[in-house]
C-alpha atoms as a PDB file:
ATOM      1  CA  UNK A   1      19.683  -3.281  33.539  1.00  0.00           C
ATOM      2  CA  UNK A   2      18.160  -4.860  36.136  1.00  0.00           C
ATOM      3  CA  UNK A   3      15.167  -7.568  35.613  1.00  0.00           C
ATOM      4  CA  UNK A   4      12.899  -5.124  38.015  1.00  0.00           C
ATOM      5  CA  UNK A   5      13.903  -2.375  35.471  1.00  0.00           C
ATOM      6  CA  UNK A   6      12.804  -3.909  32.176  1.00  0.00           C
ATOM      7  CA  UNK A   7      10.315  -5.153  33.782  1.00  0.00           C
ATOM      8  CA  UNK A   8       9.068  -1.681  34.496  1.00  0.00           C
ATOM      9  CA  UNK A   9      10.213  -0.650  31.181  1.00  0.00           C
ATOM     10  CA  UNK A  10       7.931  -2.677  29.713  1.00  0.00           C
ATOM     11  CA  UNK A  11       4.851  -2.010  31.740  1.00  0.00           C
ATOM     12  CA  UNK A  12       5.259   1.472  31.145  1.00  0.00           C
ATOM     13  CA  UNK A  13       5.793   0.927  27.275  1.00  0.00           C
ATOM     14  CA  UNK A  14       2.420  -1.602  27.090  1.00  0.00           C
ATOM     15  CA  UNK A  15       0.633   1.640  29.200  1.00  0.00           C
ATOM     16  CA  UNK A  16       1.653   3.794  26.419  1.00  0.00           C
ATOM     17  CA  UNK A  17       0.604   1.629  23.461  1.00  0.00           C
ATOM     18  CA  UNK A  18      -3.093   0.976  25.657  1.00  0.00           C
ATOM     19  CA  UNK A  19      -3.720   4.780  26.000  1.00  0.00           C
ATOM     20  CA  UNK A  20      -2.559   5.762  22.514  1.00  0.00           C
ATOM     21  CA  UNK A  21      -5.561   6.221  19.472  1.00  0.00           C
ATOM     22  CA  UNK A  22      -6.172   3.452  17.366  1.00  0.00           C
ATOM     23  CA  UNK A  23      -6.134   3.789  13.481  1.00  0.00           C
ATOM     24  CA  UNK A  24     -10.109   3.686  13.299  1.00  0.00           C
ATOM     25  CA  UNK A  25     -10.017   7.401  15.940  1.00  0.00           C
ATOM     26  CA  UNK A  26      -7.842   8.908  13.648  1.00  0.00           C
ATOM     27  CA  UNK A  27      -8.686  12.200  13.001  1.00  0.00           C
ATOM     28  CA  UNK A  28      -8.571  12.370   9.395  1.00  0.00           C
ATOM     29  CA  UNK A  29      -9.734  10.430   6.517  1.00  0.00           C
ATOM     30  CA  UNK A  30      -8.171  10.201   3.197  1.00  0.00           C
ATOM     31  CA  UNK A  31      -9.317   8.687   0.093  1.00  0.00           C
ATOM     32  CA  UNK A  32      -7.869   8.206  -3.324  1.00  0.00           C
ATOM     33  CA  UNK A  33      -9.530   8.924  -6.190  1.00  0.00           C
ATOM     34  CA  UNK A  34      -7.794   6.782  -8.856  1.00  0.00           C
ATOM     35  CA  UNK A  35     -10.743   5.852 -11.296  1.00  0.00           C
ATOM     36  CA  UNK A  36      -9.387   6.669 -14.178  1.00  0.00           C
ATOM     37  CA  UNK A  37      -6.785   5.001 -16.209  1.00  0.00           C
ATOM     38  CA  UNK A  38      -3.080   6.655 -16.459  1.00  0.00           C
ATOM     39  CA  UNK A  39      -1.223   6.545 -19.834  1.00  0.00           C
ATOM     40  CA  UNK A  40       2.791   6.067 -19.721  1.00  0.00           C
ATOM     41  CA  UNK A  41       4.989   8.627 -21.097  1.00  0.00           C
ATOM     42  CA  UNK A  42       2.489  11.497 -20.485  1.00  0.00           C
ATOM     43  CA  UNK A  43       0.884  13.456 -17.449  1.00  0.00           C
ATOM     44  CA  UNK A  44      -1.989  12.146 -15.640  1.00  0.00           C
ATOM     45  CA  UNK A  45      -3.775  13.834 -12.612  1.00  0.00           C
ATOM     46  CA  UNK A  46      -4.500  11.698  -9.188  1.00  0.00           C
ATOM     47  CA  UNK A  47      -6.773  13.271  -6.668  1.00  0.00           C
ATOM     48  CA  UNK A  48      -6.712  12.922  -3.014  1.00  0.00           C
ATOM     49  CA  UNK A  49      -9.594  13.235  -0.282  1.00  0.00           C
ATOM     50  CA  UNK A  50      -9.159  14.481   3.302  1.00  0.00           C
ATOM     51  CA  UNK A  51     -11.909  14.231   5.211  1.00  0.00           C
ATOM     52  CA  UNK A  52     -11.136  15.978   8.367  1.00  0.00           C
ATOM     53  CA  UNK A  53     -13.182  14.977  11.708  1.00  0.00           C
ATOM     54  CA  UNK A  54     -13.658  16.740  14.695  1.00  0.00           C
ATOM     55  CA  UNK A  55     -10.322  18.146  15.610  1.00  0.00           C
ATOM     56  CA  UNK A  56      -8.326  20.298  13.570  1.00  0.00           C
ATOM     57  CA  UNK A  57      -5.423  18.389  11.171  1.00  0.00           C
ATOM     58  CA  UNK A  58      -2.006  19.088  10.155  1.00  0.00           C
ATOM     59  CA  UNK A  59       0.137  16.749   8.263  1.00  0.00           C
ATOM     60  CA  UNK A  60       4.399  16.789   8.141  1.00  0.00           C
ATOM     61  CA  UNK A  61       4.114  15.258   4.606  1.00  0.00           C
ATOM     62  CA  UNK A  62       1.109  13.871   2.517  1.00  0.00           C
ATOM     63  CA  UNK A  63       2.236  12.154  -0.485  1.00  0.00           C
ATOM     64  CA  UNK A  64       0.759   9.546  -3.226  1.00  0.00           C
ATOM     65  CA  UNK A  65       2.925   6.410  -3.806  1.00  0.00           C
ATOM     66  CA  UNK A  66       2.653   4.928  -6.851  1.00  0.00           C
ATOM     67  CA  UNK A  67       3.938   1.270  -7.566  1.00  0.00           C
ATOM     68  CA  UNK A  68       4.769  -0.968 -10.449  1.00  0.00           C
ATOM     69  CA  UNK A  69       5.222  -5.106  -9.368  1.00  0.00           C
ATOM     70  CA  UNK A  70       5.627  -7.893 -11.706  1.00  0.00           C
ATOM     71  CA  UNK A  71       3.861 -10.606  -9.940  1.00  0.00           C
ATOM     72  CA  UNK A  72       4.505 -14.292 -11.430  1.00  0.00           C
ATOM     73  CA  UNK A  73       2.919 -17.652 -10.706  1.00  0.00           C
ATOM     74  CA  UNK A  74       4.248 -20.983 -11.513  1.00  0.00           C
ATOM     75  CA  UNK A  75       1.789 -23.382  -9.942  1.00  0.00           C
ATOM     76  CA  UNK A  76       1.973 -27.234 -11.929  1.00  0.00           C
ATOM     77  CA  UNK A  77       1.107 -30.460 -11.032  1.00  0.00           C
ATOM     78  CA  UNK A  78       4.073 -33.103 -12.210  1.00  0.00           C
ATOM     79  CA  UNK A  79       2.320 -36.719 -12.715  1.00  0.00           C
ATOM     80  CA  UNK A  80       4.029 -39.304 -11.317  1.00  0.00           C
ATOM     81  CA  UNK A  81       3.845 -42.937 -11.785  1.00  0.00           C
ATOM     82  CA  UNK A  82       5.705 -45.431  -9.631  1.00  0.00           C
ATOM     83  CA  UNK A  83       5.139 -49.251  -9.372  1.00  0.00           C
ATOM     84  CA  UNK A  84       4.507 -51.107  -6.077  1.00  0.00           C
ATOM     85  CA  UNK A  85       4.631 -54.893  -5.904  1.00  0.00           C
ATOM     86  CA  UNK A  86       3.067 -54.960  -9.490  1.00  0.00           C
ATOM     87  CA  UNK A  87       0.538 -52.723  -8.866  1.00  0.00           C
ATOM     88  CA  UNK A  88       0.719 -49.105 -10.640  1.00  0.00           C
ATOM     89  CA  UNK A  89       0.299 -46.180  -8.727  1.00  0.00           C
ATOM     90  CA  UNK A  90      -0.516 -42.231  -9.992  1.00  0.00           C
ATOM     91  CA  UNK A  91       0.355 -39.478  -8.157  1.00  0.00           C
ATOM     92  CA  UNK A  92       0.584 -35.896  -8.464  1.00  0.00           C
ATOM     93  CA  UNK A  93       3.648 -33.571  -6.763  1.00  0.00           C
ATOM     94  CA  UNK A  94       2.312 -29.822  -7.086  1.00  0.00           C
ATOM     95  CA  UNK A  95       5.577 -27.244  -7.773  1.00  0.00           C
ATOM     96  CA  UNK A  96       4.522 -23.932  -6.385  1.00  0.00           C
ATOM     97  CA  UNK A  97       6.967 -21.192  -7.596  1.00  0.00           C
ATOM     98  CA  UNK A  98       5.674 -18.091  -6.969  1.00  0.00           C
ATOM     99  CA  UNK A  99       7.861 -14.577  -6.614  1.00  0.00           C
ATOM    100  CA  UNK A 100       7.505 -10.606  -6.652  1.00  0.00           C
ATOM    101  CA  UNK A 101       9.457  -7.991  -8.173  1.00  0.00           C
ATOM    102  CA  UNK A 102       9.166  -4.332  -7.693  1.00  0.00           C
ATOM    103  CA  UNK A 103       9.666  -2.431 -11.202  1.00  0.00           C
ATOM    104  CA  UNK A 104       9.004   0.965 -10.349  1.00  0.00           C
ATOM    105  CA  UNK A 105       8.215   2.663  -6.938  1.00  0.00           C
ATOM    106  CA  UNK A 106       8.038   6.769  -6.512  1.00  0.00           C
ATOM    107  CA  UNK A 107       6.267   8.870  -4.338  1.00  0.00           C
ATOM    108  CA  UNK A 108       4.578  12.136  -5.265  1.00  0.00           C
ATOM    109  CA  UNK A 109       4.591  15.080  -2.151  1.00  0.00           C
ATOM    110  CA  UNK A 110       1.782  17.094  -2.028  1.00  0.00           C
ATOM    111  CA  UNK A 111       4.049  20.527  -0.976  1.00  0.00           C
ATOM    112  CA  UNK A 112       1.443  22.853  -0.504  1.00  0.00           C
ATOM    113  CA  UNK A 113      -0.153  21.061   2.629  1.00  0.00           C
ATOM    114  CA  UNK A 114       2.841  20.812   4.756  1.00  0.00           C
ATOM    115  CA  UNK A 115       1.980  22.886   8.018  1.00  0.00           C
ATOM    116  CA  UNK A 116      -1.541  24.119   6.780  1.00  0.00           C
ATOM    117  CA  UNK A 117      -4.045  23.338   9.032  1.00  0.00           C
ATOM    118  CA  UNK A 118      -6.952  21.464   8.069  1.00  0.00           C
ATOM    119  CA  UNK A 119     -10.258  22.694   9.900  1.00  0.00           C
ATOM    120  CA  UNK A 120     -12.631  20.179  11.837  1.00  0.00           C
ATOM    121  CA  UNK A 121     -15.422  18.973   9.763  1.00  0.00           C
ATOM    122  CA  UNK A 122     -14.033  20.090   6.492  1.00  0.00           C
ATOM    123  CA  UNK A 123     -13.143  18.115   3.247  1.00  0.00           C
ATOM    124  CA  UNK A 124     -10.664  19.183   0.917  1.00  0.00           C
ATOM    125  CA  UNK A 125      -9.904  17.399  -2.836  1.00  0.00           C
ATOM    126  CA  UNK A 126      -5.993  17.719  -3.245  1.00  0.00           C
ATOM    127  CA  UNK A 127      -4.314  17.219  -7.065  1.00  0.00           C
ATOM    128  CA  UNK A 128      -1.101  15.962  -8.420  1.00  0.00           C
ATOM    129  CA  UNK A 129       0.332  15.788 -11.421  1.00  0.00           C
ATOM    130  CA  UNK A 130       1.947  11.990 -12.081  1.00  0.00           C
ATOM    131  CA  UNK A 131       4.178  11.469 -14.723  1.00  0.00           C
ATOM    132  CA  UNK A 132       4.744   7.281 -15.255  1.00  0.00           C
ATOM    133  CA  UNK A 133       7.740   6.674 -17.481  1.00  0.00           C
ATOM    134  CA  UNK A 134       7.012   5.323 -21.109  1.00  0.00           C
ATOM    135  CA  UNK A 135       9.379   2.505 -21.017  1.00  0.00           C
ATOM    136  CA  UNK A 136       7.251   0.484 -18.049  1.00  0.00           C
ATOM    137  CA  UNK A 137       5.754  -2.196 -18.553  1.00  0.00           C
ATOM    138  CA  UNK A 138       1.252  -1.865 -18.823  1.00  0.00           C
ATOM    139  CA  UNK A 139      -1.290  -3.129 -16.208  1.00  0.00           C
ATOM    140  CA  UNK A 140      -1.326  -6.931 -17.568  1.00  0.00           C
ATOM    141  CA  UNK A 141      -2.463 -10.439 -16.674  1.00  0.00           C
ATOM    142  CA  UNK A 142      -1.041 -13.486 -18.428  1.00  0.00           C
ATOM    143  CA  UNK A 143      -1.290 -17.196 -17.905  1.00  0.00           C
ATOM    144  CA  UNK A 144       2.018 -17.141 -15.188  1.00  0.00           C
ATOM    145  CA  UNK A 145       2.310 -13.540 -14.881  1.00  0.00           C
ATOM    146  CA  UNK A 146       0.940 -10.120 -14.210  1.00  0.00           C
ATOM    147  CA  UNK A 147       1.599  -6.389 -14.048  1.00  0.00           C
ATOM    148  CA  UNK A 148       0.267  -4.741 -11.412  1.00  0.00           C
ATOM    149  CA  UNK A 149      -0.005  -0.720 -10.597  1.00  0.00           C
ATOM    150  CA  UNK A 150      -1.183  -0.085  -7.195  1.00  0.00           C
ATOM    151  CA  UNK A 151      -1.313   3.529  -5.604  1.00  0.00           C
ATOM    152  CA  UNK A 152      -1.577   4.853  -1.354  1.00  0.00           C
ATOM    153  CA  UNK A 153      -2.136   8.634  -0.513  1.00  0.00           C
ATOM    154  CA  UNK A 154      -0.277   8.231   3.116  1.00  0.00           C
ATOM    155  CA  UNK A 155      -0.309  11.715   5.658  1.00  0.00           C
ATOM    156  CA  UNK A 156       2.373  12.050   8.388  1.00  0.00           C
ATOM    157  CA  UNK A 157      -0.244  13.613  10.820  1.00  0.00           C
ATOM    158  CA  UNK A 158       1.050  15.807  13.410  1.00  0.00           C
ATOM    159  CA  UNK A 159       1.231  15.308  17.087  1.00  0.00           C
ATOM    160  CA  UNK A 160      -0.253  12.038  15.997  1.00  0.00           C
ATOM    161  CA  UNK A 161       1.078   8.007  16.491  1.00  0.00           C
ATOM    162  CA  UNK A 162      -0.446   6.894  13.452  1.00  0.00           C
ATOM    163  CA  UNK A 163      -0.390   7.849  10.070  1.00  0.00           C
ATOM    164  CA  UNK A 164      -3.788   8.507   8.048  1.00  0.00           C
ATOM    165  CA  UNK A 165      -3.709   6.180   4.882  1.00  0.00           C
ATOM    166  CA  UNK A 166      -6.086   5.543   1.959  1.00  0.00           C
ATOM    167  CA  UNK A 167      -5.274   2.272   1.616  1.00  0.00           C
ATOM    168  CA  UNK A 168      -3.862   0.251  -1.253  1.00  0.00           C
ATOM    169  CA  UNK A 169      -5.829   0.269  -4.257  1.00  0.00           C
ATOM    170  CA  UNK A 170      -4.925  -0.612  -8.128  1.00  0.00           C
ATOM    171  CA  UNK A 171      -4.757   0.973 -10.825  1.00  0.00           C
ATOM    172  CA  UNK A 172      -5.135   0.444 -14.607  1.00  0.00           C
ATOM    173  CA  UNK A 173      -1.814   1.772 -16.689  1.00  0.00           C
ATOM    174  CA  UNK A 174      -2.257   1.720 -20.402  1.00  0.00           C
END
């Protein structure tokens, strides 16, 4: 390809991203409702928000995904002394280990929506059932570590560039 081509190419791709909707003109808004605690090993309900705008919405797939990470945290300070032509120095070297693990990671489809239209200016509380297997670990915060549970409702929007998300927000596990 020819530099006048990608060249071109290009233009016409940075048109294209210019002219597209940002995430704020989305057309719909959703919100998780995750206030409550869950409890592993039995059923918990999660609610979802979708606050449609002034166009009509449609989503491919809408789904809550759920998330367990083990975050850990191994910032120390080693002392060091060292001597200098007699004269005794101190000094501290900080060790920063720090790492993330994902335990657990599922998503949860909300069927029922896939297709249905969503009317302008309406706002609709969706349910699912979430089961979180007994043998995970509970939301937890130690001295080096932590457990974390963190949930996103995300909607494939139709006919759209960009997806309508709730955002990540925690959650307590007991």
């Amino acid at each position: 390809m020819s530099t006048l081509g990608a060249a071109s190419c290009g233009a016409l791709l940075a048109i294209a991203i210019l002219v597209s909707p940002l995430p704020s003109a989305a057309q719909a808004v959703i919100s998780l409702d995750a206030a409550n605690s869950f409890v592993r090993g039995s059923r918990s309900t999660i609610a979802v928000n979708v606050a449609v705008k002034a166009n009509p919405v449609s989503f491919h797939r809408l789904y809550v995904k759920i998330r367990c990470k083990e975050l850990i945290d191994l910032t120390q300070s080693i002392t060091e002394e060292k001597e200098e032509k007699g004269k005794k120095t101190t000094s501290s070297k900080p060790i920063n280990v720090k790492r993330e693990e994902v335990l657990f990671e599922k998503e949860i489809p909300f069927v029922d929506v896939v297709g249905k239209e969503f009317p302008a200016g309406s706002t609709q509380t969706l349910k699912a059932e979430i089961e979180i297997p007994d043998h995970l670990p509970p939301t937890a915060r130690g001295k080096f570590s932590r457990i974390k549970w963190e949930a996103e409702a995300v909607g494939d929007v139709v006919k759209k560039l960009f997806d309508a998300t709730s955002g990540t927000q925690e959650i307590t596990v007991k």
